[in-house]
PDB file of N, CA and C in Angstrom:
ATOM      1  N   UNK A   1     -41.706 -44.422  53.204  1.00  0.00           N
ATOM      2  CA  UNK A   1     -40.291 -44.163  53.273  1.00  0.00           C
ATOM      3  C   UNK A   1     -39.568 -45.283  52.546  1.00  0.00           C
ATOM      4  N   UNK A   2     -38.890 -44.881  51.664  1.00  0.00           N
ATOM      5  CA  UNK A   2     -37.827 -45.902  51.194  1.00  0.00           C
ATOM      6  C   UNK A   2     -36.668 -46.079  51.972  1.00  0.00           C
ATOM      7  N   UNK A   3     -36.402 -47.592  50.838  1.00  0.00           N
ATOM      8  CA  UNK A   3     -35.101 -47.719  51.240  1.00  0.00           C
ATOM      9  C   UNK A   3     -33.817 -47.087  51.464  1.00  0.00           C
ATOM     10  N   UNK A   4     -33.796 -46.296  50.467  1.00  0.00           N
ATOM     11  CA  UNK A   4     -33.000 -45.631  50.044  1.00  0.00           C
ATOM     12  C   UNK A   4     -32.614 -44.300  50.667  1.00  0.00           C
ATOM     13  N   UNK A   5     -34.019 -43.915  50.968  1.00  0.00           N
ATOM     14  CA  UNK A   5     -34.182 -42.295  52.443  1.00  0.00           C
ATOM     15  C   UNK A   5     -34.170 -42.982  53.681  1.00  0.00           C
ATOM     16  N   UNK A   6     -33.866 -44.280  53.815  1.00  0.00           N
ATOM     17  CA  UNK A   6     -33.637 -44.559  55.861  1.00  0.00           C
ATOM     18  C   UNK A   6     -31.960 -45.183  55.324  1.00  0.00           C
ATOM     19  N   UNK A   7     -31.360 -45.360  53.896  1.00  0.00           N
ATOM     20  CA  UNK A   7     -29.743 -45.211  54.302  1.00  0.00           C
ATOM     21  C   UNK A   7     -29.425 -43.884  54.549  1.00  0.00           C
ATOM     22  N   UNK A   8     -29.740 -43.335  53.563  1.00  0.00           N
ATOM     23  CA  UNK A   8     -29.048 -41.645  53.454  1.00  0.00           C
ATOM     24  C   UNK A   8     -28.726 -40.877  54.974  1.00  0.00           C
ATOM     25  N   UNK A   9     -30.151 -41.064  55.643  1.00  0.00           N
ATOM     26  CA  UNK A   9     -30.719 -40.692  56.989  1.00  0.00           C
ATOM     27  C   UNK A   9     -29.276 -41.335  58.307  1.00  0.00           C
ATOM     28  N   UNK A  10     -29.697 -42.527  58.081  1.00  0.00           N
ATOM     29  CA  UNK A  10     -28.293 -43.427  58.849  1.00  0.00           C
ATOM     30  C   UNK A  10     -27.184 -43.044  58.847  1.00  0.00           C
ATOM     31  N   UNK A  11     -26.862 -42.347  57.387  1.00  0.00           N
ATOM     32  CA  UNK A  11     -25.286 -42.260  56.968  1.00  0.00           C
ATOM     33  C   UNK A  11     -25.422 -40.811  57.842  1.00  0.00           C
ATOM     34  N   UNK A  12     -26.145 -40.017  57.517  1.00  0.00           N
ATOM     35  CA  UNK A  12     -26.034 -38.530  58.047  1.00  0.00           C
ATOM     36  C   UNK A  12     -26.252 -38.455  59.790  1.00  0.00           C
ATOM     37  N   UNK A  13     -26.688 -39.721  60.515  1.00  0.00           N
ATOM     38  CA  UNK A  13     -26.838 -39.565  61.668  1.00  0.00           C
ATOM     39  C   UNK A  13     -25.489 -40.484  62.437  1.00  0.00           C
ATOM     40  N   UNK A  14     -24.840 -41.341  62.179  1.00  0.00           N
ATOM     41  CA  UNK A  14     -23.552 -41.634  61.950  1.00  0.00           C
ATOM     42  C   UNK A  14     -22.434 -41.285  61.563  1.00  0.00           C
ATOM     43  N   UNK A  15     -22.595 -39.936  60.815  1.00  0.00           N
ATOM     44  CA  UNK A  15     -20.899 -39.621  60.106  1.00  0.00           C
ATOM     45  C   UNK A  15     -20.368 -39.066  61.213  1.00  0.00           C
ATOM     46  N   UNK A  16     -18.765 -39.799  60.622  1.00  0.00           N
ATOM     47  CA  UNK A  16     -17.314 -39.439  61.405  1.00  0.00           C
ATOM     48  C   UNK A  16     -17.942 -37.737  61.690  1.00  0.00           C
ATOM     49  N   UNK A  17     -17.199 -37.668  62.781  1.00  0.00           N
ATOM     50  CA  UNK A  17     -16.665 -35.746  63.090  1.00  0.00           C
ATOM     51  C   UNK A  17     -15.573 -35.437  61.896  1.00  0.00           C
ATOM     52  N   UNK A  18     -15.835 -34.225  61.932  1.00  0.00           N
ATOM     53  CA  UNK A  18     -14.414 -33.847  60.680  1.00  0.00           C
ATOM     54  C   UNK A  18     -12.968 -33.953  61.281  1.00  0.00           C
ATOM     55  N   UNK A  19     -12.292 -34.351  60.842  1.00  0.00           N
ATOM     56  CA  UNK A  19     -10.598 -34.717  61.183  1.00  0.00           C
ATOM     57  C   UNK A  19      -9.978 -33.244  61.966  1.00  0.00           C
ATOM     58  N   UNK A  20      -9.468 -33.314  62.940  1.00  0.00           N
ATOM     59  CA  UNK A  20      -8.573 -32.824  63.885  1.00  0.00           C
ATOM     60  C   UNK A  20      -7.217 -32.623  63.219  1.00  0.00           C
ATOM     61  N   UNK A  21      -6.937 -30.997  62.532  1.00  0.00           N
ATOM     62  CA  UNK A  21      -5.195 -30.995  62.352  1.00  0.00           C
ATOM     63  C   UNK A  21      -4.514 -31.598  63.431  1.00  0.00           C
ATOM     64  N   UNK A  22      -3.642 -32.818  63.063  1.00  0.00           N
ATOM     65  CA  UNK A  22      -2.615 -32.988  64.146  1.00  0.00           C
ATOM     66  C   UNK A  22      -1.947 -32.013  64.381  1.00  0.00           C
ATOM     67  N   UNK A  23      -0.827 -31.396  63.596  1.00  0.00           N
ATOM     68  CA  UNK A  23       0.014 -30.654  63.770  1.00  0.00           C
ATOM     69  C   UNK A  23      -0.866 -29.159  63.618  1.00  0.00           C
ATOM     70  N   UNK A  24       0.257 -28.149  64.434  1.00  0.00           N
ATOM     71  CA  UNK A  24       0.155 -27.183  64.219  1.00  0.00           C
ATOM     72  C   UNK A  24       0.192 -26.151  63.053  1.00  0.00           C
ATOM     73  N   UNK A  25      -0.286 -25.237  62.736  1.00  0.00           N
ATOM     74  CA  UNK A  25       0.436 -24.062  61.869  1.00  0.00           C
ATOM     75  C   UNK A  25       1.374 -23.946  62.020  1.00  0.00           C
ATOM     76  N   UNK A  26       2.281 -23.362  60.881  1.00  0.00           N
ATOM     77  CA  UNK A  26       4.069 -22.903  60.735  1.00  0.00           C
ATOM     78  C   UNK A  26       3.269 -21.656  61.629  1.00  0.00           C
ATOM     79  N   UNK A  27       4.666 -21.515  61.914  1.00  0.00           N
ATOM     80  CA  UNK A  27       4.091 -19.931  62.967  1.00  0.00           C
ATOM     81  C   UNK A  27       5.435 -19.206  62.087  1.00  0.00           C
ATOM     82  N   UNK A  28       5.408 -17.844  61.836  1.00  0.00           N
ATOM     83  CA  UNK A  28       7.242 -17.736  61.311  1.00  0.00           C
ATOM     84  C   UNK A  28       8.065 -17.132  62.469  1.00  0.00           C
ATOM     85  N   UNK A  29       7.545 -16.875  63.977  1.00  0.00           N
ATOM     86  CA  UNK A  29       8.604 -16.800  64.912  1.00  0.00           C
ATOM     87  C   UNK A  29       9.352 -17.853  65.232  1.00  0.00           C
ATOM     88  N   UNK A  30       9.109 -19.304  65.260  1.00  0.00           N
ATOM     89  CA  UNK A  30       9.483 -20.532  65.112  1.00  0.00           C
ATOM     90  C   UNK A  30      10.643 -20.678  64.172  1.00  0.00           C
ATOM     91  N   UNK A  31      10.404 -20.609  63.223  1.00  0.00           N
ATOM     92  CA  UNK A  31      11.486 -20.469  61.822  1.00  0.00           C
ATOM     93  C   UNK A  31      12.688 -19.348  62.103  1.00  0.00           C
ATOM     94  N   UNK A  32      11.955 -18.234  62.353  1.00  0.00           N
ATOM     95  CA  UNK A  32      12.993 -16.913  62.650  1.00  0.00           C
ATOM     96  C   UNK A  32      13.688 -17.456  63.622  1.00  0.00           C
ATOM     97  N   UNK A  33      13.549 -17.780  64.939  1.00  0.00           N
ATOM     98  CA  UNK A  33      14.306 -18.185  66.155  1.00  0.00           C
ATOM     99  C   UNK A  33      15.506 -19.155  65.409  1.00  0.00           C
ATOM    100  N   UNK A  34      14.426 -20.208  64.739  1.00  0.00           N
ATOM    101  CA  UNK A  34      15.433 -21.338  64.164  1.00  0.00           C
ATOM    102  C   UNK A  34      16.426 -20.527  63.714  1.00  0.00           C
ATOM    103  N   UNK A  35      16.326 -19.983  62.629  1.00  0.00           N
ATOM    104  CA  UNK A  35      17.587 -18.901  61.780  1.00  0.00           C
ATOM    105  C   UNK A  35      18.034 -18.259  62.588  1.00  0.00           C
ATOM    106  N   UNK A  36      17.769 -17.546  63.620  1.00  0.00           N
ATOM    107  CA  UNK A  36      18.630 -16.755  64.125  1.00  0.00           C
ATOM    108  C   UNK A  36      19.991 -17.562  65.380  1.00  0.00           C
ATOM    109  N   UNK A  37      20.110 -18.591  65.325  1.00  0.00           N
ATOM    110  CA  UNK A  37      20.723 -19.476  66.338  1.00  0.00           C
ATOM    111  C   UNK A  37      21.835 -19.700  65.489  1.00  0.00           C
ATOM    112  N   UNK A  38      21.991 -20.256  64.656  1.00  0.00           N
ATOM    113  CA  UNK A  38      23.072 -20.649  63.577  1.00  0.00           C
ATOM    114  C   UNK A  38      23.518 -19.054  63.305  1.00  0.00           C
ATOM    115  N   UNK A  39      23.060 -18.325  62.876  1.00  0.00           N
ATOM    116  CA  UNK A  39      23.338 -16.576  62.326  1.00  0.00           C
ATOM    117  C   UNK A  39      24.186 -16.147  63.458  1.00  0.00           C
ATOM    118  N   UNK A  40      23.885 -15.987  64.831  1.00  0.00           N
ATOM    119  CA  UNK A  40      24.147 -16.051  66.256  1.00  0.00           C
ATOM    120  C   UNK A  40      26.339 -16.492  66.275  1.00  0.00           C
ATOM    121  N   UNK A  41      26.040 -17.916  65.751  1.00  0.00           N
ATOM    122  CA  UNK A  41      27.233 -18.254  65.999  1.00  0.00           C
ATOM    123  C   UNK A  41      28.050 -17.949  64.887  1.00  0.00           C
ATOM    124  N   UNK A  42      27.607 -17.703  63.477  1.00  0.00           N
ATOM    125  CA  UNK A  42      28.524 -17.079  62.823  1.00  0.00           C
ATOM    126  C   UNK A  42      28.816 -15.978  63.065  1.00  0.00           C
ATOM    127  N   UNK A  43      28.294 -15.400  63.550  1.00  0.00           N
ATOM    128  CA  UNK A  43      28.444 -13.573  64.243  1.00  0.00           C
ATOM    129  C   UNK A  43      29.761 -13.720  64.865  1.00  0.00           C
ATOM    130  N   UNK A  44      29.428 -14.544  65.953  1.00  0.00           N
ATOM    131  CA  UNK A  44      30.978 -15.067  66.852  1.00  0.00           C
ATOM    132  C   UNK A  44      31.819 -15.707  66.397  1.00  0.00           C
ATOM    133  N   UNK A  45      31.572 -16.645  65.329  1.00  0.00           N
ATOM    134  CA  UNK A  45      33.003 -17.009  65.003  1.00  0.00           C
ATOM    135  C   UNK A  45      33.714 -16.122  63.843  1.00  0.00           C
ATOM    136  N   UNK A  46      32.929 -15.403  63.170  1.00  0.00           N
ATOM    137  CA  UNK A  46      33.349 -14.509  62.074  1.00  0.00           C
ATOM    138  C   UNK A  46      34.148 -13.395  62.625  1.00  0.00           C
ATOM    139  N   UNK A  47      33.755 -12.991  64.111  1.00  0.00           N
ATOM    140  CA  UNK A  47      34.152 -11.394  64.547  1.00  0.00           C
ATOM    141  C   UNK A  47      35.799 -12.418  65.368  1.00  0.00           C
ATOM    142  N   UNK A  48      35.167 -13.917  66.179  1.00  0.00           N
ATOM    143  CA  UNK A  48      36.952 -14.455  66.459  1.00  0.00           C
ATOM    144  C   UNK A  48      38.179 -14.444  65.431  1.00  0.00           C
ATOM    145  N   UNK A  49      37.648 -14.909  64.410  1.00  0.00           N
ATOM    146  CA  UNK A  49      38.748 -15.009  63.184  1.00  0.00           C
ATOM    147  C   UNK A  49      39.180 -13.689  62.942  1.00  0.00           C
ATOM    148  N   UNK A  50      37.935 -12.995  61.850  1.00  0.00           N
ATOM    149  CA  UNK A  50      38.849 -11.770  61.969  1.00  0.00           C
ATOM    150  C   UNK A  50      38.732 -10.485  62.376  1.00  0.00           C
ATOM    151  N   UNK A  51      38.257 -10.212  63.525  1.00  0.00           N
ATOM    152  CA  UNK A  51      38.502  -8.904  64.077  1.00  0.00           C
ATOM    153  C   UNK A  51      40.269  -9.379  65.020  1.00  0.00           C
ATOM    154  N   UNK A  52      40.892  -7.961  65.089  1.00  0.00           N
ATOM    155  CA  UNK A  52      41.928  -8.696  65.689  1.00  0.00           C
ATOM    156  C   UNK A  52      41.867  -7.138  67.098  1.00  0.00           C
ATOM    157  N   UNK A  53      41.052  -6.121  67.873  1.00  0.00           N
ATOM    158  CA  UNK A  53      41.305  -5.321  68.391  1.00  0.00           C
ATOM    159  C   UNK A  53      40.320  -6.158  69.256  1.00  0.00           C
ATOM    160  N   UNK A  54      40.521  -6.411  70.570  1.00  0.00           N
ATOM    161  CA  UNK A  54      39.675  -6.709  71.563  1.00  0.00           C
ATOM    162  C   UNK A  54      38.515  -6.034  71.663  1.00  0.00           C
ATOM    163  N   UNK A  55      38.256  -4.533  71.532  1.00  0.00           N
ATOM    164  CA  UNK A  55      37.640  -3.576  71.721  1.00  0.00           C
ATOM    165  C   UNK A  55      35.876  -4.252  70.804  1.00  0.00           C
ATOM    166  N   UNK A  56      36.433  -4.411  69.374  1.00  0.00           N
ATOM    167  CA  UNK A  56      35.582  -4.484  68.188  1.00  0.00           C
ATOM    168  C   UNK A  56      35.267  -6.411  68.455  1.00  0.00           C
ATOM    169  N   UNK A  57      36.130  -7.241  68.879  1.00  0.00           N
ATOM    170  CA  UNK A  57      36.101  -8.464  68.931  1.00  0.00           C
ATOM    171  C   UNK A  57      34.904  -8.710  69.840  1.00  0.00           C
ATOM    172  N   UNK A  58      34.980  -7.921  70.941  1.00  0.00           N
ATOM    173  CA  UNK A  58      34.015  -7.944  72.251  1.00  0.00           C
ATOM    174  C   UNK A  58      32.846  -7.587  71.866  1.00  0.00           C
ATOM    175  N   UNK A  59      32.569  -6.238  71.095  1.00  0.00           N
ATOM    176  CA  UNK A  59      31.461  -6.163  70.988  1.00  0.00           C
ATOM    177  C   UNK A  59      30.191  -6.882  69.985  1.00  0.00           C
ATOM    178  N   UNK A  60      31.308  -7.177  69.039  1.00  0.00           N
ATOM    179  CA  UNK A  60      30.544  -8.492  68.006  1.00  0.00           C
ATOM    180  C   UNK A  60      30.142  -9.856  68.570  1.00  0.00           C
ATOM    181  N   UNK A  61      31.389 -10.033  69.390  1.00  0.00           N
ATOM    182  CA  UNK A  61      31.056 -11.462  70.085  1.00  0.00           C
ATOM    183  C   UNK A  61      29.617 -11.300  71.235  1.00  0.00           C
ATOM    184  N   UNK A  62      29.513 -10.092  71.709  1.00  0.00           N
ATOM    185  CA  UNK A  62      28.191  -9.838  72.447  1.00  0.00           C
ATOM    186  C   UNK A  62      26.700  -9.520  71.762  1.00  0.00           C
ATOM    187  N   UNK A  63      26.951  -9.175  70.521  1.00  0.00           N
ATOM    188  CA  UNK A  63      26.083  -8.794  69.346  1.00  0.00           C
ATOM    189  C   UNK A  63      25.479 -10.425  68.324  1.00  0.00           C
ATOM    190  N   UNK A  64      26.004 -11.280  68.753  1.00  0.00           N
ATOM    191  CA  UNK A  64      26.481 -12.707  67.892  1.00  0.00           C
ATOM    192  C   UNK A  64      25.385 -13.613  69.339  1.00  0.00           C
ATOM    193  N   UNK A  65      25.876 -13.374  70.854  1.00  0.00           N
ATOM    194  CA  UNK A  65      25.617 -13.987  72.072  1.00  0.00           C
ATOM    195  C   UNK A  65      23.958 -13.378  72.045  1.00  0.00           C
ATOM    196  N   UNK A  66      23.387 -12.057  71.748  1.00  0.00           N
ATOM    197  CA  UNK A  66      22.121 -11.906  72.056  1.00  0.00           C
ATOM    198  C   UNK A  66      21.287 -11.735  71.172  1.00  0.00           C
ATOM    199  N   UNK A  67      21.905 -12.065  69.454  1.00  0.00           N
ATOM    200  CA  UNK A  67      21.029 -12.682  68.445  1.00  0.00           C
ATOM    201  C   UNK A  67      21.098 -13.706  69.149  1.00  0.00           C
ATOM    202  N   UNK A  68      21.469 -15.002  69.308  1.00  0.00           N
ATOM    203  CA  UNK A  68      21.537 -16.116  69.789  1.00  0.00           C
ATOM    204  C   UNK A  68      20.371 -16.787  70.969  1.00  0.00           C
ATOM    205  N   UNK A  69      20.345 -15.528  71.817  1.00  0.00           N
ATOM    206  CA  UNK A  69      19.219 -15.145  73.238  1.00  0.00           C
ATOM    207  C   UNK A  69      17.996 -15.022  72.566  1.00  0.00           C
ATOM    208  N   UNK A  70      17.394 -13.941  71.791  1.00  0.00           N
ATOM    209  CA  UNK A  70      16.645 -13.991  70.770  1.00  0.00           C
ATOM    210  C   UNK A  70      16.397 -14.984  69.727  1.00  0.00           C
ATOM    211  N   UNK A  71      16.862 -15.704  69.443  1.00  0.00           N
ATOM    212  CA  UNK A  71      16.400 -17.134  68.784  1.00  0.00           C
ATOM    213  C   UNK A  71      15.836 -18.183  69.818  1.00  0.00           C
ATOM    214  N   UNK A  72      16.290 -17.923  70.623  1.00  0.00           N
ATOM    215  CA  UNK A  72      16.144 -18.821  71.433  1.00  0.00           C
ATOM    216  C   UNK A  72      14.590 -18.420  72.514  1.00  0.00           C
ATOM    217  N   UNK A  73      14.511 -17.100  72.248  1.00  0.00           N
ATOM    218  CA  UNK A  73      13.251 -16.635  73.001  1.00  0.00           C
ATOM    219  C   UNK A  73      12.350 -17.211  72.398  1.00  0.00           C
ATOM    220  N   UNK A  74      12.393 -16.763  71.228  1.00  0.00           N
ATOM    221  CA  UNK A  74      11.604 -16.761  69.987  1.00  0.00           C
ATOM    222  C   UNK A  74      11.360 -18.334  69.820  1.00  0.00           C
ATOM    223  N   UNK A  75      11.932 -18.899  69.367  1.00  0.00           N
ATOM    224  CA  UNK A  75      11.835 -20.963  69.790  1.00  0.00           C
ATOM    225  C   UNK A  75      11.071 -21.472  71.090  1.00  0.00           C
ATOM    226  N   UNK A  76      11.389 -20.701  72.356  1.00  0.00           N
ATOM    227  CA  UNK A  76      10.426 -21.229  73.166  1.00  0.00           C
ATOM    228  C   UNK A  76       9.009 -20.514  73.486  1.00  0.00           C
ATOM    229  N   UNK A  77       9.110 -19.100  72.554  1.00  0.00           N
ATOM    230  CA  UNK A  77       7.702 -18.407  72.679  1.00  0.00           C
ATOM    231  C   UNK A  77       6.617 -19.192  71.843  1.00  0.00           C
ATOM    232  N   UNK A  78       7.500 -19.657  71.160  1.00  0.00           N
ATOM    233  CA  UNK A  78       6.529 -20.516  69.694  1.00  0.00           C
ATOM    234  C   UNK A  78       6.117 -21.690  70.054  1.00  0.00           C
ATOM    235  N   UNK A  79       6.068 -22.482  71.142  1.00  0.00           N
ATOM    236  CA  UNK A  79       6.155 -23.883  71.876  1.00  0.00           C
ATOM    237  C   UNK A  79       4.719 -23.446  72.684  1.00  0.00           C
ATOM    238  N   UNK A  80       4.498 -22.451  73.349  1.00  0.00           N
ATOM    239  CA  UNK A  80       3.816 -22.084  74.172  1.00  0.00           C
ATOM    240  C   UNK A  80       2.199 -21.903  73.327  1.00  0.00           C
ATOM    241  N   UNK A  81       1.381 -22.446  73.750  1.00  0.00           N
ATOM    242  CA  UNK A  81       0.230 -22.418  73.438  1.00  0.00           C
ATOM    243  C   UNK A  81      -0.879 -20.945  73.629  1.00  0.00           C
ATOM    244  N   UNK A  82      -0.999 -20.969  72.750  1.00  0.00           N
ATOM    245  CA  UNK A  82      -2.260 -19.631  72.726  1.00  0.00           C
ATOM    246  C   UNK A  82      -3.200 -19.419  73.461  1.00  0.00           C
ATOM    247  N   UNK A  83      -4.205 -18.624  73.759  1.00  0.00           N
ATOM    248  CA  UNK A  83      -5.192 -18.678  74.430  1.00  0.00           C
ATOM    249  C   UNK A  83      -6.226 -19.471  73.575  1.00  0.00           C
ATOM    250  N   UNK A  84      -6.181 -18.926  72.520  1.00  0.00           N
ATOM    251  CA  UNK A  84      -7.623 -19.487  71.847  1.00  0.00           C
ATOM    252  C   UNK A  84      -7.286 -21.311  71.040  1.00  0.00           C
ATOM    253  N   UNK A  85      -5.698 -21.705  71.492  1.00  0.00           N
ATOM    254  CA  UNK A  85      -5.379 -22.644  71.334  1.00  0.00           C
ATOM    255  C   UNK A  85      -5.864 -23.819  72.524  1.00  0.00           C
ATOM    256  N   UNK A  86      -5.722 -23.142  73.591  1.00  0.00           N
ATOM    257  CA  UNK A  86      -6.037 -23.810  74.835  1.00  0.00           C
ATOM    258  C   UNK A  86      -7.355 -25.010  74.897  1.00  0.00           C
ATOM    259  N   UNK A  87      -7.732 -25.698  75.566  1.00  0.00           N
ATOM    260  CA  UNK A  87      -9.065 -26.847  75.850  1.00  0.00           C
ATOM    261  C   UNK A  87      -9.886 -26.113  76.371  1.00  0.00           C
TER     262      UNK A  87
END
């Protein structure tokens, strides 16, 4: 046996494990939620300015409030760990 076949041997019975992604995958419900929160409040402030009939004001401003609910689902569904993510 050489020298040279008891490094090789060493190196291959010693090597690092392969590196661990820190971070996660982009997921795009994450992103979507993000966008839909900001979208959310222009809904409502676009339908305050200019709708001027309570009727049409109300229902945009409720249409603006549960995009808003939905971003926000969506942001904390994406936080939540997977099954096959799990230890």
């Amino acid at each position: 046996m050489s020298a040279q076949d008891s490094g090789d041997s060493l190196l291959s019975r010693h090597a690092a494990p392969p590196l661990r992604r820190s971070a996660p995958p982009a997921r795009p419900d994450r992103l979507a939620g993000f966008l839909l929160l900001p979208a959310g409040w222009i809904i409502v402030v676009s339908a305050i300015i200019l709708l001027s009939g309570p009727g049409a004001r109300a229902a945009f401003v409720l249409a603006g409030i549960a995009i808003q609910i939905l971003g926000t689902v969506l942001v904390f569904r994406s936080q939540r760990r997977l099954p096959k993510e799990r230890p």
